[in-house]
PDB file of N, CA and C in Angstrom:
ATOM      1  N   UNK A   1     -67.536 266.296 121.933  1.00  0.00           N
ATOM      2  CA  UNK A   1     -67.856 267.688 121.765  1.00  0.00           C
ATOM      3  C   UNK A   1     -69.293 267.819 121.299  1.00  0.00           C
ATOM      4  N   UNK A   2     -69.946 269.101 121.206  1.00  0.00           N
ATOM      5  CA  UNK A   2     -71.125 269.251 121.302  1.00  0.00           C
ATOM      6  C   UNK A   2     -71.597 270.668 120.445  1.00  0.00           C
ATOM      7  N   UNK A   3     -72.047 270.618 119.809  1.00  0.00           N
ATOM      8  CA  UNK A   3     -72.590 271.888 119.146  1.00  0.00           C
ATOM      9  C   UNK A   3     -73.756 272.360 119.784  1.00  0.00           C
ATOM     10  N   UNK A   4     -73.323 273.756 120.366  1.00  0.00           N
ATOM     11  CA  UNK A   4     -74.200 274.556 121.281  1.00  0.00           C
ATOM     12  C   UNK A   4     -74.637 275.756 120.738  1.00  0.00           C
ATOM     13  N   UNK A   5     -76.298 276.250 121.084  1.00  0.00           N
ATOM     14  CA  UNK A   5     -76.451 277.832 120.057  1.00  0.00           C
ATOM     15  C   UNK A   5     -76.099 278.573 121.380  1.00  0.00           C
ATOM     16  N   UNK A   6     -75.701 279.419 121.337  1.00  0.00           N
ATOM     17  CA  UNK A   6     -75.731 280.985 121.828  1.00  0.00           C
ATOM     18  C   UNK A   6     -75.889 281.816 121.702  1.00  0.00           C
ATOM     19  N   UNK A   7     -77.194 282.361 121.886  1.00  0.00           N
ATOM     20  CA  UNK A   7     -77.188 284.027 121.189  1.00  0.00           C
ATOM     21  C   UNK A   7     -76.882 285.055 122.007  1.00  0.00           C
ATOM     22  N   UNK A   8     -75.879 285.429 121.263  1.00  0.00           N
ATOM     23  CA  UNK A   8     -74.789 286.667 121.697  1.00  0.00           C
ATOM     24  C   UNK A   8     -74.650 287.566 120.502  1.00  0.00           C
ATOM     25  N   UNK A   9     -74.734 288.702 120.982  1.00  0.00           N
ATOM     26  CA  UNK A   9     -74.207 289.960 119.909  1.00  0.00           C
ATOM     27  C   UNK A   9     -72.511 289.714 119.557  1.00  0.00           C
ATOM     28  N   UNK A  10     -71.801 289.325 120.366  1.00  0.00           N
ATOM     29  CA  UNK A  10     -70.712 289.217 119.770  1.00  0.00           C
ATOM     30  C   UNK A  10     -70.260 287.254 119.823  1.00  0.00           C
ATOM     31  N   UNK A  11     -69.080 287.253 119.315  1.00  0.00           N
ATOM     32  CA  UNK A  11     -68.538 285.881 119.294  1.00  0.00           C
ATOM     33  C   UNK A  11     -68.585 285.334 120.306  1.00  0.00           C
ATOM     34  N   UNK A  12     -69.426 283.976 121.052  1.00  0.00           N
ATOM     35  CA  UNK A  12     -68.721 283.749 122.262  1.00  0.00           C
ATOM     36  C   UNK A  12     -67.619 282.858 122.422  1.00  0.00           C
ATOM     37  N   UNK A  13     -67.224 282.304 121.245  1.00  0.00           N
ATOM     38  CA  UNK A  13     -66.304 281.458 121.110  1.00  0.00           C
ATOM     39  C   UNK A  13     -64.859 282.352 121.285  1.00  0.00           C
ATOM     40  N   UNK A  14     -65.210 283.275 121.469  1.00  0.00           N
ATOM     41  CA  UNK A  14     -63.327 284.683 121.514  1.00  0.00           C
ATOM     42  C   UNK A  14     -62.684 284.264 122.718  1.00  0.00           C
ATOM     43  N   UNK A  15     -61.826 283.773 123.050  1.00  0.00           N
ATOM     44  CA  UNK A  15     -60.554 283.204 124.128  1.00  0.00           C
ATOM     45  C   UNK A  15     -61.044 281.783 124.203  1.00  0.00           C
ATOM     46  N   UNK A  16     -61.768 281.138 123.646  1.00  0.00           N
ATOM     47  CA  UNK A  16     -61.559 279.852 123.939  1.00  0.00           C
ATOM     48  C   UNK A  16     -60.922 278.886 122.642  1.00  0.00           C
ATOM     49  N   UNK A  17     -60.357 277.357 123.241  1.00  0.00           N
ATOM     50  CA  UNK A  17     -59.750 277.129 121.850  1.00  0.00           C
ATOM     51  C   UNK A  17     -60.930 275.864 121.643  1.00  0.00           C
ATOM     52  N   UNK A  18     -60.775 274.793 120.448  1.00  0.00           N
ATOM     53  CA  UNK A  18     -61.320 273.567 120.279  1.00  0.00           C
ATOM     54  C   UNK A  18     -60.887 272.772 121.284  1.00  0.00           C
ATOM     55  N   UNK A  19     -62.043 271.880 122.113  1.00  0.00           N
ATOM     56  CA  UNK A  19     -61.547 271.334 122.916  1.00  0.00           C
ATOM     57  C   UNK A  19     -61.232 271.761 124.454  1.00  0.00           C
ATOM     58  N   UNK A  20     -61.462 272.650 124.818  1.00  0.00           N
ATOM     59  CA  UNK A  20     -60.782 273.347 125.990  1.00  0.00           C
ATOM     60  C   UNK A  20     -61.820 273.573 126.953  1.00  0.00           C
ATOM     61  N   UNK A  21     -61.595 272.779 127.967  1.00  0.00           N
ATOM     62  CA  UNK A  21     -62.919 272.808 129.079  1.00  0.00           C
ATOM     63  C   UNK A  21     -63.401 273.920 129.534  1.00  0.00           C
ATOM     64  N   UNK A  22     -64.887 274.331 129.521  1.00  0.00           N
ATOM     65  CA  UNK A  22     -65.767 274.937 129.831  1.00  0.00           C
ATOM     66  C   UNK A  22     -66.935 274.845 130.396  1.00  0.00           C
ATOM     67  N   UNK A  23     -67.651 276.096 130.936  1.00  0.00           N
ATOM     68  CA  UNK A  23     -68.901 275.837 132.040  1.00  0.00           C
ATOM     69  C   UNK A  23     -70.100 276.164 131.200  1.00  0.00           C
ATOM     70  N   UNK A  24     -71.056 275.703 130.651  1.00  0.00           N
ATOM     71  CA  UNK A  24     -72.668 276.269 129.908  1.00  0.00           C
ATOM     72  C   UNK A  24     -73.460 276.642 130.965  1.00  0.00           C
ATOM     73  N   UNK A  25     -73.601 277.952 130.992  1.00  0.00           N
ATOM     74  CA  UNK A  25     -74.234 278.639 131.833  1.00  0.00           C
ATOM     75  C   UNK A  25     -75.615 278.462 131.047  1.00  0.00           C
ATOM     76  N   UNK A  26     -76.619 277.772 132.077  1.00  0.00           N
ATOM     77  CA  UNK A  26     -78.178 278.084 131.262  1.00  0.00           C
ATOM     78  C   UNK A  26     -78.551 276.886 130.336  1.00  0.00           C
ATOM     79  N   UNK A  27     -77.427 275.481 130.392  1.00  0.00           N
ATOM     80  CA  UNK A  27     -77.568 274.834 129.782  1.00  0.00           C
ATOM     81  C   UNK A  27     -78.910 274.179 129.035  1.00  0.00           C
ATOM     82  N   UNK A  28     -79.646 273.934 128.199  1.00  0.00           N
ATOM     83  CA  UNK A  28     -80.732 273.305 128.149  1.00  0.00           C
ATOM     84  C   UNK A  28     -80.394 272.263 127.284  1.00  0.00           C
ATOM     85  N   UNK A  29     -80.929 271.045 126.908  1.00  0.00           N
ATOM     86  CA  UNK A  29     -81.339 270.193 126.288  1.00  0.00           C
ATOM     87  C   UNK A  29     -82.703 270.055 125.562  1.00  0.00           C
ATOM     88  N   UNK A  30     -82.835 269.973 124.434  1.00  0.00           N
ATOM     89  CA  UNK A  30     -84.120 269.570 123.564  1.00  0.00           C
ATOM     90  C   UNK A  30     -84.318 268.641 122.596  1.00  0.00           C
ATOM     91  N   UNK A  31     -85.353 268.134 122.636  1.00  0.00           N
ATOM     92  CA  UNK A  31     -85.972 267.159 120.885  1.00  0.00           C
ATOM     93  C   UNK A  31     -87.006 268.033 120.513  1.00  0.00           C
ATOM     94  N   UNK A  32     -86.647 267.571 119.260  1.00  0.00           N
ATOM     95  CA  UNK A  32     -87.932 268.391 118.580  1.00  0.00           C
ATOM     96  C   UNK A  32     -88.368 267.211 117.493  1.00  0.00           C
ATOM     97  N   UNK A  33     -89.595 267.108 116.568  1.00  0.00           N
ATOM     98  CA  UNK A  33     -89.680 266.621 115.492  1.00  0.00           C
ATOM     99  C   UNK A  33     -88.877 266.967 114.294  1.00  0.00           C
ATOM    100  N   UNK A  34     -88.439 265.773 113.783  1.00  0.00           N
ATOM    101  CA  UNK A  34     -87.631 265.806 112.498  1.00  0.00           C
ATOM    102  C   UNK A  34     -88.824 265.500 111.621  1.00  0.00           C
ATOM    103  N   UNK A  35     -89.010 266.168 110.660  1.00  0.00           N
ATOM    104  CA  UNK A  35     -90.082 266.587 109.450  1.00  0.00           C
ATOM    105  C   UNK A  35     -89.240 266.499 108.352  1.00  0.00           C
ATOM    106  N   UNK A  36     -90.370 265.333 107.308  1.00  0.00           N
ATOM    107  CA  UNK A  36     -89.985 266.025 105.451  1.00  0.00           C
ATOM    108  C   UNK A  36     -91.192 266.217 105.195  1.00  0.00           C
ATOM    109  N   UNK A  37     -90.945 267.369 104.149  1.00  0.00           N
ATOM    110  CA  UNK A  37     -92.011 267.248 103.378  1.00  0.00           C
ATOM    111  C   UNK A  37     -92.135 266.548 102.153  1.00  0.00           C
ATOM    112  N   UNK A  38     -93.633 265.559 102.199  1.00  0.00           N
ATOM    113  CA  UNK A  38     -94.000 264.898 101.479  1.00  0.00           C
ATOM    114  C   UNK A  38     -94.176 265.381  99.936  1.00  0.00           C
ATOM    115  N   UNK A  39     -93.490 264.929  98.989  1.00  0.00           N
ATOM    116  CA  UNK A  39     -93.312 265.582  97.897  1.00  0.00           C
ATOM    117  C   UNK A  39     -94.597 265.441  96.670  1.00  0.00           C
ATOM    118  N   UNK A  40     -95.512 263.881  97.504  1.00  0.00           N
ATOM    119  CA  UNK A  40     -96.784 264.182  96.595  1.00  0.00           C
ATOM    120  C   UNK A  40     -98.085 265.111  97.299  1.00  0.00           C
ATOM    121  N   UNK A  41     -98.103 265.144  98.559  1.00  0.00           N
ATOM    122  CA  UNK A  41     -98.963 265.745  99.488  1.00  0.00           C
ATOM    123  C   UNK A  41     -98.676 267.220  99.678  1.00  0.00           C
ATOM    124  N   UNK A  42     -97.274 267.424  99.730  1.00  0.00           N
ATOM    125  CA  UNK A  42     -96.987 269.032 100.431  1.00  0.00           C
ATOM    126  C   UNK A  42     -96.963 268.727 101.923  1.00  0.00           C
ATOM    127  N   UNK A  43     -97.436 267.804 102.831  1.00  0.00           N
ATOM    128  CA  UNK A  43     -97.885 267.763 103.958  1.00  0.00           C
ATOM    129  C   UNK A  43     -96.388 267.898 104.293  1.00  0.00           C
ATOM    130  N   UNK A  44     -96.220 267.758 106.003  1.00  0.00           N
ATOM    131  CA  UNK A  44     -95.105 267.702 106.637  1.00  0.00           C
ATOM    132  C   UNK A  44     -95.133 266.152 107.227  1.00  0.00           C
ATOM    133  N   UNK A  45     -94.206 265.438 107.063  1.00  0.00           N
ATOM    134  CA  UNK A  45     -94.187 264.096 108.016  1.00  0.00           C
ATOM    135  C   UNK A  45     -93.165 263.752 108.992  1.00  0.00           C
ATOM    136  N   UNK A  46     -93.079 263.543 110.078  1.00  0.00           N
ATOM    137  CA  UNK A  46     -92.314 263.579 111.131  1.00  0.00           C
ATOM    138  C   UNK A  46     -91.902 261.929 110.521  1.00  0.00           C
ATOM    139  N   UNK A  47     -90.114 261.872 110.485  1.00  0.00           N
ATOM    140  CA  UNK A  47     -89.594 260.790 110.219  1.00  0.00           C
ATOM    141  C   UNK A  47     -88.897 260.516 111.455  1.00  0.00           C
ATOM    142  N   UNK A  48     -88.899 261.670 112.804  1.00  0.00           N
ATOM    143  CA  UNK A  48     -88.101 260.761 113.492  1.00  0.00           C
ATOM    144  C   UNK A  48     -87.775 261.933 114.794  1.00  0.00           C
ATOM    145  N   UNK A  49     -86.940 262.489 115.185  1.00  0.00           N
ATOM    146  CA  UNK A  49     -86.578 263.177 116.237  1.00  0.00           C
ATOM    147  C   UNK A  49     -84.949 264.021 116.193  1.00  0.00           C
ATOM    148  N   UNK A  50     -85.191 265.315 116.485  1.00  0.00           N
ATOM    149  CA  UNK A  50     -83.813 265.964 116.414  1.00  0.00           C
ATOM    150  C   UNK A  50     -83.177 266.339 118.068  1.00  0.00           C
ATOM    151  N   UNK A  51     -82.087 266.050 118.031  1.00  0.00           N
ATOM    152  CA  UNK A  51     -81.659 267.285 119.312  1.00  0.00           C
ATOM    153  C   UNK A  51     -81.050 268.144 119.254  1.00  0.00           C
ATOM    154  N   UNK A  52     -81.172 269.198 120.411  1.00  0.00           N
ATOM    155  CA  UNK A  52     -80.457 270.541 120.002  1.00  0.00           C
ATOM    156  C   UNK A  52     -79.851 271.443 121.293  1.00  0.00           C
ATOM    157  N   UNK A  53     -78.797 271.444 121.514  1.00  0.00           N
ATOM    158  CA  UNK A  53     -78.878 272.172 123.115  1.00  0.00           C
ATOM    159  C   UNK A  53     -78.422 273.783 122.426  1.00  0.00           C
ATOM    160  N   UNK A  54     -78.757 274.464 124.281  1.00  0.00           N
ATOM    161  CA  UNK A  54     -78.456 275.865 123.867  1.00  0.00           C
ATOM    162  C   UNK A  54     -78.067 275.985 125.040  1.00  0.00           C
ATOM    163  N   UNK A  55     -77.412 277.171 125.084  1.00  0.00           N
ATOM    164  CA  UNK A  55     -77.027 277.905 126.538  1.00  0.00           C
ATOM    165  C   UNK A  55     -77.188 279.380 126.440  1.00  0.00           C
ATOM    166  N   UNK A  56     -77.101 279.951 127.637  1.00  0.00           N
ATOM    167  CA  UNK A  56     -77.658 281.166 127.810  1.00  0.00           C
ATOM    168  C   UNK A  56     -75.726 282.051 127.847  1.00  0.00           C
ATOM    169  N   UNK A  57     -74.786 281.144 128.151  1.00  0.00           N
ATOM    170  CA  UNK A  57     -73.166 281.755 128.085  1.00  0.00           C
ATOM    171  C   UNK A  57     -72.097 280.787 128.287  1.00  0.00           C
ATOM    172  N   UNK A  58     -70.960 280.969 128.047  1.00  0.00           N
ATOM    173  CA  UNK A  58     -69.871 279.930 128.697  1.00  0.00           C
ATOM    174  C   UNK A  58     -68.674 280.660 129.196  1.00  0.00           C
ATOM    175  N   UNK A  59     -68.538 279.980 129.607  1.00  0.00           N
ATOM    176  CA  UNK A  59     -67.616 280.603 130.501  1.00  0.00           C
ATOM    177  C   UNK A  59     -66.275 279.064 130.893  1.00  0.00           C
ATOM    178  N   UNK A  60     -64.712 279.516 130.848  1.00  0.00           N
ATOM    179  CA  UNK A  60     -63.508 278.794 131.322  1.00  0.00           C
ATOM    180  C   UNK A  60     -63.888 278.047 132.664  1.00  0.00           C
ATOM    181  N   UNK A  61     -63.563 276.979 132.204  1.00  0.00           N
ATOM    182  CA  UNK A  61     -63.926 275.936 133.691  1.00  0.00           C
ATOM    183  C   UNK A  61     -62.774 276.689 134.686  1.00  0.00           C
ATOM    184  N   UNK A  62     -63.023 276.934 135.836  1.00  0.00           N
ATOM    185  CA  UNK A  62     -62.080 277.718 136.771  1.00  0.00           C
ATOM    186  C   UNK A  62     -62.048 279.304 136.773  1.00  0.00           C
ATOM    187  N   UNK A  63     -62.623 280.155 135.901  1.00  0.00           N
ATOM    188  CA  UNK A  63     -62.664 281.165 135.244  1.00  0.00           C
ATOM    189  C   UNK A  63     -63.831 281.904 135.500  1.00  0.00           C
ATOM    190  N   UNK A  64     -63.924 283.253 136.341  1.00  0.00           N
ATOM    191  CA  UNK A  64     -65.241 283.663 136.979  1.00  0.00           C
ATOM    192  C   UNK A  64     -65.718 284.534 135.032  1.00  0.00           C
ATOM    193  N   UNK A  65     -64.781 285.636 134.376  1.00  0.00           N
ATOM    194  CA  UNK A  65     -65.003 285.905 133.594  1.00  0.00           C
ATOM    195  C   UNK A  65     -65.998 286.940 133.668  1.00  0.00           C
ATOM    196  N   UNK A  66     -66.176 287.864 132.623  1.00  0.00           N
ATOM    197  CA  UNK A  66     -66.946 288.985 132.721  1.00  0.00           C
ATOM    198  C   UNK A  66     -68.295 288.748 132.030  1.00  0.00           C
ATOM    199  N   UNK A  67     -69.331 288.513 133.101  1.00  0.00           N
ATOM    200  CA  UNK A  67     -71.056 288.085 132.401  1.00  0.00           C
ATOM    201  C   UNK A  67     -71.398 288.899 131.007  1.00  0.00           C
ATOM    202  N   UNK A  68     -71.370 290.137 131.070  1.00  0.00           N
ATOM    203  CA  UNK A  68     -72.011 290.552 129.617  1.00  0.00           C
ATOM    204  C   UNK A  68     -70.530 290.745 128.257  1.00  0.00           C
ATOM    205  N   UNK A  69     -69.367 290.337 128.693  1.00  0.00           N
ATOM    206  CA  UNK A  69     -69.055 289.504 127.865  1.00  0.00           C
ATOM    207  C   UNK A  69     -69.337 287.886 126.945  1.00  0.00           C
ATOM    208  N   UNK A  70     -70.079 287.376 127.601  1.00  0.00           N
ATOM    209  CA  UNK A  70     -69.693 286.110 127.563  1.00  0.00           C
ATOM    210  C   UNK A  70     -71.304 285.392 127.181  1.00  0.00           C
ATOM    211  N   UNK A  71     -72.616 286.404 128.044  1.00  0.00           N
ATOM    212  CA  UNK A  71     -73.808 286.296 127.514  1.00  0.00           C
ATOM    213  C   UNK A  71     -74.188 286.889 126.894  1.00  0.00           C
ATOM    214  N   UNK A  72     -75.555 286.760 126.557  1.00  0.00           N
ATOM    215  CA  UNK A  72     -76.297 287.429 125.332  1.00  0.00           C
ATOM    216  C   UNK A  72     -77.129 288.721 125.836  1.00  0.00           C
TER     217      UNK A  72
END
């Protein structure tokens, strides 16, 4: 499983359960820099790399579903 953002005005998680196959409409994938800040400098230091996906909606694998339900 996968933790996905969606920005939606409402829940998009409403009719689906944990686990239960689905389509990511708009899927993306990203890294970004993983940063601390250095506590004698203040500076920022990249320790390493994050990932983060998002989608634009989801939608029931098999399931056409109503678009501005389901997107943002």
């Amino acid at each position: 499983m996968l933790n996905v953002t969606i920005a939606s005005h409402e829940d998009p998680r409403h009719g689906f359960q944990p686990g239960m196959p689905c389509e990511l409409v708009g899927f993306e994938v990203g890294v970004m820099d993983k940063t601390i800040k250095d506590k004698n400098t203040g500076e920022d230091k990249v320790v390493g790399a994050q990932v983060y996906y998002r989608a634009d909606a989801i939608r029931p694998i098999g399931g056409s579903g109503r678009k501005n339900e389901q997107a943002a």
